[in-house]
N, C-alpha and C. Protein backbone atom coordinates (compact mmCIF):
# COMPACT_ATOMS: atom_id res chain seq x y z
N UNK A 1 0.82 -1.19 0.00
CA UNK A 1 0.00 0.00 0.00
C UNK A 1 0.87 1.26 0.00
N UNK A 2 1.57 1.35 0.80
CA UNK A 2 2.73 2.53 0.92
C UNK A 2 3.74 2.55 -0.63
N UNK A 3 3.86 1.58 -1.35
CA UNK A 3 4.14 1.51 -2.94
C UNK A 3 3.28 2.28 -3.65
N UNK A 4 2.43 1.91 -3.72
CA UNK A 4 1.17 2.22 -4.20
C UNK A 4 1.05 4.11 -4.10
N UNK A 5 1.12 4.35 -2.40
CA UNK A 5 0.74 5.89 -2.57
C UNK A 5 1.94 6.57 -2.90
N UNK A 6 2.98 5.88 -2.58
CA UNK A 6 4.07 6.68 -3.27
C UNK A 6 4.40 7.09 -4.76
N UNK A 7 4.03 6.07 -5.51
CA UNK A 7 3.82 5.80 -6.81
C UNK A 7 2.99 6.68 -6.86
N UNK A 8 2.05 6.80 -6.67
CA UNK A 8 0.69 8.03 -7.63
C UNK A 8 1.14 9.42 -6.92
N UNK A 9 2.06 9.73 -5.15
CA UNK A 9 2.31 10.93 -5.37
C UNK A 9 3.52 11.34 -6.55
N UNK A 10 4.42 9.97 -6.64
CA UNK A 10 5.50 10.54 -7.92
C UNK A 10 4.99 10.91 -9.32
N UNK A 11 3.74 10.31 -9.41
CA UNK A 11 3.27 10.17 -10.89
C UNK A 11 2.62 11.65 -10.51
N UNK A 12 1.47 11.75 -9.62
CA UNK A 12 1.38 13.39 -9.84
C UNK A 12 2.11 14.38 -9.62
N UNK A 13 3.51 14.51 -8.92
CA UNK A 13 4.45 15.14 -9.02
C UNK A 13 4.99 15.88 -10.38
N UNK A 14 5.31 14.67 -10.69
CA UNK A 14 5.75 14.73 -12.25
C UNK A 14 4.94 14.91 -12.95
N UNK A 15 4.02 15.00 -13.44
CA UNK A 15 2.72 15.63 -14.63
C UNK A 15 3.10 17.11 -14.00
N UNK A 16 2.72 16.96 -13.09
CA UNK A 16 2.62 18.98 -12.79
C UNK A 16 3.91 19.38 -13.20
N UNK A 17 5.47 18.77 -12.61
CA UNK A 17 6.35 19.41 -12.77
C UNK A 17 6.47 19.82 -14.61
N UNK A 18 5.75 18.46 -15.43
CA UNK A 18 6.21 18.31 -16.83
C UNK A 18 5.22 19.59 -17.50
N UNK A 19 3.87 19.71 -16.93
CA UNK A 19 3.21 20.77 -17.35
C UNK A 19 3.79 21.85 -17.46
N UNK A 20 3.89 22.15 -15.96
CA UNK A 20 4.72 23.61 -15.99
C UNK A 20 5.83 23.65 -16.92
N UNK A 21 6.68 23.11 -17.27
CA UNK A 21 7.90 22.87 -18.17
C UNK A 21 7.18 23.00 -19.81
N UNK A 22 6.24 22.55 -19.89
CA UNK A 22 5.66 22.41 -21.53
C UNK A 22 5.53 23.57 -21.54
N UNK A 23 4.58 24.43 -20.63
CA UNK A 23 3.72 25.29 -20.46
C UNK A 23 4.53 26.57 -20.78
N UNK A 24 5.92 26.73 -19.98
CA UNK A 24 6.79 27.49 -19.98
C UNK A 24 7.70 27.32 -21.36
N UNK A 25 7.97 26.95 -21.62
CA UNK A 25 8.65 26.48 -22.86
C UNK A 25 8.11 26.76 -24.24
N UNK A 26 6.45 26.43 -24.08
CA UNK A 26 5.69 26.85 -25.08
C UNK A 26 5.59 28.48 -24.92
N UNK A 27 5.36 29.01 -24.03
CA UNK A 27 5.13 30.50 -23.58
C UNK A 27 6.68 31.40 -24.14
N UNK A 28 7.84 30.30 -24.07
CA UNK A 28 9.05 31.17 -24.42
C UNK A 28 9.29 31.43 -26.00
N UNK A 29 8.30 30.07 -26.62
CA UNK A 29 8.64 29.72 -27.63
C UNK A 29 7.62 31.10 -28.98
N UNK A 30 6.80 31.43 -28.27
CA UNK A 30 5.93 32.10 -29.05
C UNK A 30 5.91 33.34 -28.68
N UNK A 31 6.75 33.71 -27.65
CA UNK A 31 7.23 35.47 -27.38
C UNK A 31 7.49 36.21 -28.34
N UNK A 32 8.75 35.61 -28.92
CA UNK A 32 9.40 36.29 -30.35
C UNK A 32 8.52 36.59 -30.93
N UNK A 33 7.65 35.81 -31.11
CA UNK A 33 6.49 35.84 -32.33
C UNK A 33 5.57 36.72 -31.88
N UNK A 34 4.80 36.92 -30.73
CA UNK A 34 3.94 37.66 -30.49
C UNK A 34 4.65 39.43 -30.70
N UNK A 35 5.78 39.67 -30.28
CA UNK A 35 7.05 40.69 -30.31
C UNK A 35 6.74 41.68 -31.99
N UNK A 36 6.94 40.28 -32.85
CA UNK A 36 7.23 40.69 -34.16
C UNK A 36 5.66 40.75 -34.71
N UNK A 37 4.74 40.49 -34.45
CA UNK A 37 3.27 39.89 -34.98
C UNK A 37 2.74 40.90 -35.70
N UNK A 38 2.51 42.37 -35.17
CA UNK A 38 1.69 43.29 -34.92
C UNK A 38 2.91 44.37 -35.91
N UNK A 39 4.07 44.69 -35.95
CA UNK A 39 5.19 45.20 -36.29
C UNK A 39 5.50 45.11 -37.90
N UNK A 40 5.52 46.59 -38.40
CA UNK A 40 6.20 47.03 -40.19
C UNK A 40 7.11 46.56 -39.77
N UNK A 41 7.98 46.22 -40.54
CA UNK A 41 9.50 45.95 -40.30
C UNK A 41 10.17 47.14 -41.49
N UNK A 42 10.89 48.18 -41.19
CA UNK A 42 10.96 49.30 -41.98
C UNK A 42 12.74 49.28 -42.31
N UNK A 43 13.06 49.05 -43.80
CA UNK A 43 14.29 48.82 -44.31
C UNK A 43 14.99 49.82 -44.74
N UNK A 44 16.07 50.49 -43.60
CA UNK A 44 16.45 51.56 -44.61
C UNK A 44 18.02 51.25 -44.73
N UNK A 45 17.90 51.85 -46.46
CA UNK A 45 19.20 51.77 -47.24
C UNK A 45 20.07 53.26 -47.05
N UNK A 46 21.73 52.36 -46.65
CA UNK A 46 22.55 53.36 -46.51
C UNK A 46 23.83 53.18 -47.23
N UNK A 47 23.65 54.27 -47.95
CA UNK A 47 25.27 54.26 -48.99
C UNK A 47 26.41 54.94 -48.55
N UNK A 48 26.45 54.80 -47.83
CA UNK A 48 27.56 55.38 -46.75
C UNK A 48 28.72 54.04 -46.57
N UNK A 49 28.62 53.02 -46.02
CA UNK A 49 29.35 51.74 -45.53
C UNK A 49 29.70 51.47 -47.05
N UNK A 50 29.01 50.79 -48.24
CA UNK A 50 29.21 50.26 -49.30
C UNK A 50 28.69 50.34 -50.38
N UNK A 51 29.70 50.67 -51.35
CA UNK A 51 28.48 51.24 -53.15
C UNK A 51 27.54 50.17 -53.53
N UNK A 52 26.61 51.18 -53.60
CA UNK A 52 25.63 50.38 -54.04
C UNK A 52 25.63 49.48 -55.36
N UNK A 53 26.05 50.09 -56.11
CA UNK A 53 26.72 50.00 -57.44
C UNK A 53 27.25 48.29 -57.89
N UNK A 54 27.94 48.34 -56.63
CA UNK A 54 29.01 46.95 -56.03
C UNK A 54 27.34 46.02 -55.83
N UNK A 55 26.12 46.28 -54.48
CA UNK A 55 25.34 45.75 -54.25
C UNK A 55 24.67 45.30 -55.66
N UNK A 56 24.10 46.18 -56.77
CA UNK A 56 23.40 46.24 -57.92
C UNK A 56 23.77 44.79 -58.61
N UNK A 57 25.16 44.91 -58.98
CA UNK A 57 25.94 44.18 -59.84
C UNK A 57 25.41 42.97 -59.55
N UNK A 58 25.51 42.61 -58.28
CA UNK A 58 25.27 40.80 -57.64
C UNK A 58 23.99 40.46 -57.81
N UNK A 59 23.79 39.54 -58.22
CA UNK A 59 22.54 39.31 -58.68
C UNK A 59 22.16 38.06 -57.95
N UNK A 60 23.25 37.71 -56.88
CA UNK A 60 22.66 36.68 -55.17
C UNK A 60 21.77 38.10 -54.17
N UNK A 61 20.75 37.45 -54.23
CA UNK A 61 19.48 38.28 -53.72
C UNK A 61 20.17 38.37 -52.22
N UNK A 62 20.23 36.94 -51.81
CA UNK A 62 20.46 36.43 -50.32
C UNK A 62 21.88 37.42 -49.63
N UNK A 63 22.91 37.59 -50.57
CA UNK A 63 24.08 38.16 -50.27
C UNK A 63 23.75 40.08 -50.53
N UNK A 64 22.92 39.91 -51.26
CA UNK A 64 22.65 41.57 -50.92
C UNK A 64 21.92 41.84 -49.78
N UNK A 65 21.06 41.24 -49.17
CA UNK A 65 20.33 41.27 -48.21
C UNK A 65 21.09 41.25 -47.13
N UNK A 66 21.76 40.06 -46.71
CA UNK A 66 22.82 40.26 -45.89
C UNK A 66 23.63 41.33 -45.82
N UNK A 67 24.38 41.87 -46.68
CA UNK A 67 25.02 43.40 -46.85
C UNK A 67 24.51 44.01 -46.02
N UNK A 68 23.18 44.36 -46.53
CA UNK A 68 22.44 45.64 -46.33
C UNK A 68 21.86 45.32 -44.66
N UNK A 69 21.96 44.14 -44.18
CA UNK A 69 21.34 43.69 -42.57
C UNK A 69 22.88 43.78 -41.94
N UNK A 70 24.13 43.84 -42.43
CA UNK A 70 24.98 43.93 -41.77
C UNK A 70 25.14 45.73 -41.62
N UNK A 71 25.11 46.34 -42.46
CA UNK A 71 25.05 47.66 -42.25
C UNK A 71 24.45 48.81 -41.76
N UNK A 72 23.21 47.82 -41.81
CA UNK A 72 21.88 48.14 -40.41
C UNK A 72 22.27 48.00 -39.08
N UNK A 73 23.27 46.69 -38.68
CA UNK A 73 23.00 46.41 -37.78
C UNK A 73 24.48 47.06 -37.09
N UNK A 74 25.78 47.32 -38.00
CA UNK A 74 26.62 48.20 -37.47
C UNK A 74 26.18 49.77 -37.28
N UNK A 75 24.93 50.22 -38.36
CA UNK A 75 24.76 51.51 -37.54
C UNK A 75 23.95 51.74 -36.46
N UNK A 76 23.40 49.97 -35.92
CA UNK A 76 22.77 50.03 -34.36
C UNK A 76 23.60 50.44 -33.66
N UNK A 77 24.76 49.56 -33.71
CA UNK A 77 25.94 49.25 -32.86
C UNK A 77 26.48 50.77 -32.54
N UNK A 78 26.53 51.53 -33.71
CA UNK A 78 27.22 52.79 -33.57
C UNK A 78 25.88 53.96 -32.21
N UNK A 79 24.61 53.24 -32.43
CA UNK A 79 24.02 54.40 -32.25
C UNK A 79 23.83 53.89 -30.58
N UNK A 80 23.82 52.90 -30.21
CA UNK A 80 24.47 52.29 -28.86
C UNK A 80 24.83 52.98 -28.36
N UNK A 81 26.25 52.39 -28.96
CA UNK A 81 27.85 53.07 -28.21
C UNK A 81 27.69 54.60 -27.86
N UNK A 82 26.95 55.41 -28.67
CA UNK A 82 27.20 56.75 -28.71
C UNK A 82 25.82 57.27 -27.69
């Protein structure tokens, strides 16, 4: 008998502990998303870091994009620091 109640307090132990864990996990997992949901995402181009000219030429979509998210994201960096 004392098997027995020990067993069903471990078994309900563990559901609750595993809930809370799903529960939380799911809640972390869909933050980002709720963050970005509602949000323009507004792209601005700066010819300052690199000719565009240079960007134009390449005709890898993916590698201009990148460029232009690296140069965004160094004039975060700058507006940080300052």
């Amino acid at each position: 008998m004392k098997i027995f109640l020990l067993l069903c307090i471990l078994v309900i132990t563990s559901s609750l502990i595993g809930k809370k864990i799903f529960y939380t996990a799911k809640r972390n997992l869909f933050k980002d998303q709720e963050a970005w949901s509602g949000k323009d995402i507004k792209i601005r181009h700066s010819k300052s870091k690199k000719d565009t000219s240079e960007l134009k030429r390449s005709n890898n979509f993916l590698e201009i994009i990148a460029d232009e998210s690296k140069i965004y994201l160094e004039d975060q960096t700058k507006k940080d620091e300052a």
